[in-house]
Protein backbone atom coordinates (compact mmCIF):
# COMPACT_ATOMS: atom_id res chain seq x y z
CA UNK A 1 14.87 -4.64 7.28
CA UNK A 2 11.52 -4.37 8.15
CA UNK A 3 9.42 -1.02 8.42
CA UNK A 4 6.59 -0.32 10.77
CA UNK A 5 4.85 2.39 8.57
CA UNK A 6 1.21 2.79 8.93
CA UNK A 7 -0.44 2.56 5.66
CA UNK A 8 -1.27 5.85 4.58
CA UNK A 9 -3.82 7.30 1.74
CA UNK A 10 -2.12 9.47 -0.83
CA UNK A 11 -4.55 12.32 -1.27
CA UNK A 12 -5.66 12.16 -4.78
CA UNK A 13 -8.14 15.12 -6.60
CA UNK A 14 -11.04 13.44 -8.49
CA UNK A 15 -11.23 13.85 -12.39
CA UNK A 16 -7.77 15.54 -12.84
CA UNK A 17 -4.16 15.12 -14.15
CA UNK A 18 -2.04 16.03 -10.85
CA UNK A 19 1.29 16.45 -10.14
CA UNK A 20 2.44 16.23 -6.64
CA UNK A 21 5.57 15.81 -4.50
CA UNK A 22 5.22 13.34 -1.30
CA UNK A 23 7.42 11.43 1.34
CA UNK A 24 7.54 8.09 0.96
CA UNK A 25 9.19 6.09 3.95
CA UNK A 26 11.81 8.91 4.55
CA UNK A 27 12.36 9.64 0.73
CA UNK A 28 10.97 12.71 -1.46
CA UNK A 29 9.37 11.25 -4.69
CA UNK A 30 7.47 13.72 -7.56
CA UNK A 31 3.75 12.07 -8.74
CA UNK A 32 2.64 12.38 -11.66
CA UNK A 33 -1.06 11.22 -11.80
CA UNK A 34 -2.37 11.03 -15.75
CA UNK A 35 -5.52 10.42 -17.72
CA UNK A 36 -4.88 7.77 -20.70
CA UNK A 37 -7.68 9.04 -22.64
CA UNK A 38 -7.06 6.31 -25.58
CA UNK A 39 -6.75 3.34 -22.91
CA UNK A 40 -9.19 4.57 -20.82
CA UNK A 41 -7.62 4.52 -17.53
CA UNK A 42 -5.46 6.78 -15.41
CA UNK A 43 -1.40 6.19 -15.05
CA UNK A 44 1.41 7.06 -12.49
CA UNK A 45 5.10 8.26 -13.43
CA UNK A 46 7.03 8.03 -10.23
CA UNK A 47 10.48 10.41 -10.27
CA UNK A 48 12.95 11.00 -7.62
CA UNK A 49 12.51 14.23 -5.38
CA UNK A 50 13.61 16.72 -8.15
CA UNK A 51 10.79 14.82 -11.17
CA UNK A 52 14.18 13.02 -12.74
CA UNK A 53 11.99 9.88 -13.73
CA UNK A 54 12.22 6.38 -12.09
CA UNK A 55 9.07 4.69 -13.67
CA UNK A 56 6.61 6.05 -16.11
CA UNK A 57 3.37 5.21 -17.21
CA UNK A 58 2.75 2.30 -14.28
CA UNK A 59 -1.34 1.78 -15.04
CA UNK A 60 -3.40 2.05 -11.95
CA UNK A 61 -4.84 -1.27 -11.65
CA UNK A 62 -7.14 -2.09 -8.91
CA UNK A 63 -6.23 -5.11 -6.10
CA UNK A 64 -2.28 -5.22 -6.61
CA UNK A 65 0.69 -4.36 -4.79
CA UNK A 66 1.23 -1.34 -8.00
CA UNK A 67 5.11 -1.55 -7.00
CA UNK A 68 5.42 -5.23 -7.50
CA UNK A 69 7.39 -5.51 -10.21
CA UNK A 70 9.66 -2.34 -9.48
CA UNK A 71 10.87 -3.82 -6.17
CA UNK A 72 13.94 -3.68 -7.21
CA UNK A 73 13.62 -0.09 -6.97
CA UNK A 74 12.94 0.26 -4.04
CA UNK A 75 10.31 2.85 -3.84
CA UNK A 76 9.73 4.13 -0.77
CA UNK A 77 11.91 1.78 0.93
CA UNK A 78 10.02 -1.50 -0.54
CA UNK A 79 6.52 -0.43 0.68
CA UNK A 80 3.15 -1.18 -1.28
CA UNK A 81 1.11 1.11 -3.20
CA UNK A 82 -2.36 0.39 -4.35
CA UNK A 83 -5.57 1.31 -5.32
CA UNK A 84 -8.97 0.20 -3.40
CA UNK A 85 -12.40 1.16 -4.40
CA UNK A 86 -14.74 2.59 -1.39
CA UNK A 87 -18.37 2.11 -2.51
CA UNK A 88 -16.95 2.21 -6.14
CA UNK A 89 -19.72 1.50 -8.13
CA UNK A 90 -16.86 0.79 -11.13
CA UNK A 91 -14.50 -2.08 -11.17
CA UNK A 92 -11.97 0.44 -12.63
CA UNK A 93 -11.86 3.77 -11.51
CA UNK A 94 -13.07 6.02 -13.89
CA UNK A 95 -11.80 9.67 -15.23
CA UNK A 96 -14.87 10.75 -12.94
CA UNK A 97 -13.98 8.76 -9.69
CA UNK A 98 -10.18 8.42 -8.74
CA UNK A 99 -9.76 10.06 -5.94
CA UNK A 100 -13.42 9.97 -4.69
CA UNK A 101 -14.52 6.36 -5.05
CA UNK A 102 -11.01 5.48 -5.50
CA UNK A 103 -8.22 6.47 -2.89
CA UNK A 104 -4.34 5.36 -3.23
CA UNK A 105 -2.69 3.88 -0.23
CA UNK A 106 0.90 3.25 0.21
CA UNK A 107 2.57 1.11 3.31
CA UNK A 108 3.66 -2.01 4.76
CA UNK A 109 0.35 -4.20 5.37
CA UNK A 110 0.54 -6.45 7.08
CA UNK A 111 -2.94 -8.33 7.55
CA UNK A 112 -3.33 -9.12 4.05
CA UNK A 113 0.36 -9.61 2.82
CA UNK A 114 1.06 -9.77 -0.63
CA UNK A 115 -2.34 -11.58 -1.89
CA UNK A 116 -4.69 -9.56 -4.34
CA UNK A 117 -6.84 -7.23 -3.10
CA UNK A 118 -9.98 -8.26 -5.48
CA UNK A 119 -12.06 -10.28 -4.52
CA UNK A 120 -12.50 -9.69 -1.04
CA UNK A 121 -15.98 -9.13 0.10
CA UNK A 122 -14.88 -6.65 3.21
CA UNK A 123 -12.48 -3.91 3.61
CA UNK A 124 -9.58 -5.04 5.29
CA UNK A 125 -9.40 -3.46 8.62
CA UNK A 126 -6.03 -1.71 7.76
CA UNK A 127 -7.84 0.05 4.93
CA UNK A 128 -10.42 1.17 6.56
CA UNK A 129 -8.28 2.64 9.64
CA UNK A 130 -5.82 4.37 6.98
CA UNK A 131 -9.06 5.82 4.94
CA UNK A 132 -10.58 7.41 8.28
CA UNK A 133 -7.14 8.93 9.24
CA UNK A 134 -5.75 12.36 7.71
CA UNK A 135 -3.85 11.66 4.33
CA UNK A 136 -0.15 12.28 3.83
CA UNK A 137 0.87 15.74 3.53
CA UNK A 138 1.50 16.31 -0.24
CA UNK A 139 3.33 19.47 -2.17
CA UNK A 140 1.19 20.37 -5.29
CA UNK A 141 2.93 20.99 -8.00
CA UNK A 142 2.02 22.34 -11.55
């Protein structure tokens, strides 16, 4: 079955843990958006609607579908969700810069497909159009 979802940033606050509710594709799903102070780099728990966990501690790594390897899953009905630096001047984000420099997206692009994001010297026209729109509406939780 194939979606027609417009990819979407997931409004993130810069330089904090967060916890926030958001629909998905049609489903409710609690995110929980962590510092790992001894790694050095910031991690998502994904749980269903009511925080019962699905997948913890998934690291945010730039220029990948994040989901991959949980398709099985079926998060948010198979759809992508990664992270792309806007004039990052990091190739990681930082516990400074997520959510400034660095926005999450989630969706069903479709003018890259499934090759890495890294490397590319331009923002792909699908990012650009979902950075300048409003994000998804999100529920902030404690």
């Amino acid at each position: 079955m194939t979606y027609s979802v417009p990819l979407a940033r997931i409004p993130i606050t810069p330089a904090q843990n967060q916890s926030f509710l958001i629909n998905l594709n049609g489903t409710d799903y609690r995110l929980r958006i962590q510092w790992n102070d001894e790694a050095g780099t910031w991690t998502l728990d994904i749980g269903d609607g009511q925080g019962t966990p699905i997948v913890c501690g998934i690291s945010l790594v730039p220029g990948v579908n994040i989901l991959e390897q949980y398709e099985y899953l079926q998060i948010g009905r198979g759809g992508a969700l990664f992270l792309f630096g806007h004039d990052a001047t990091n190739e990681y984000p930082t516990f400074y810069n997520l959510g400034s420099e660095w926005q999450l997206y989630f969706g069903f692009p479709t003018s890259f497909g499934s090759k890495p994001l890294s490397g590319l010297s331009t923002v792909p026209q699908e990012i650009s159009d979902a950075f300048n729109r409003p994000p998804l509406t999100v529920e902030i939780t404690a």
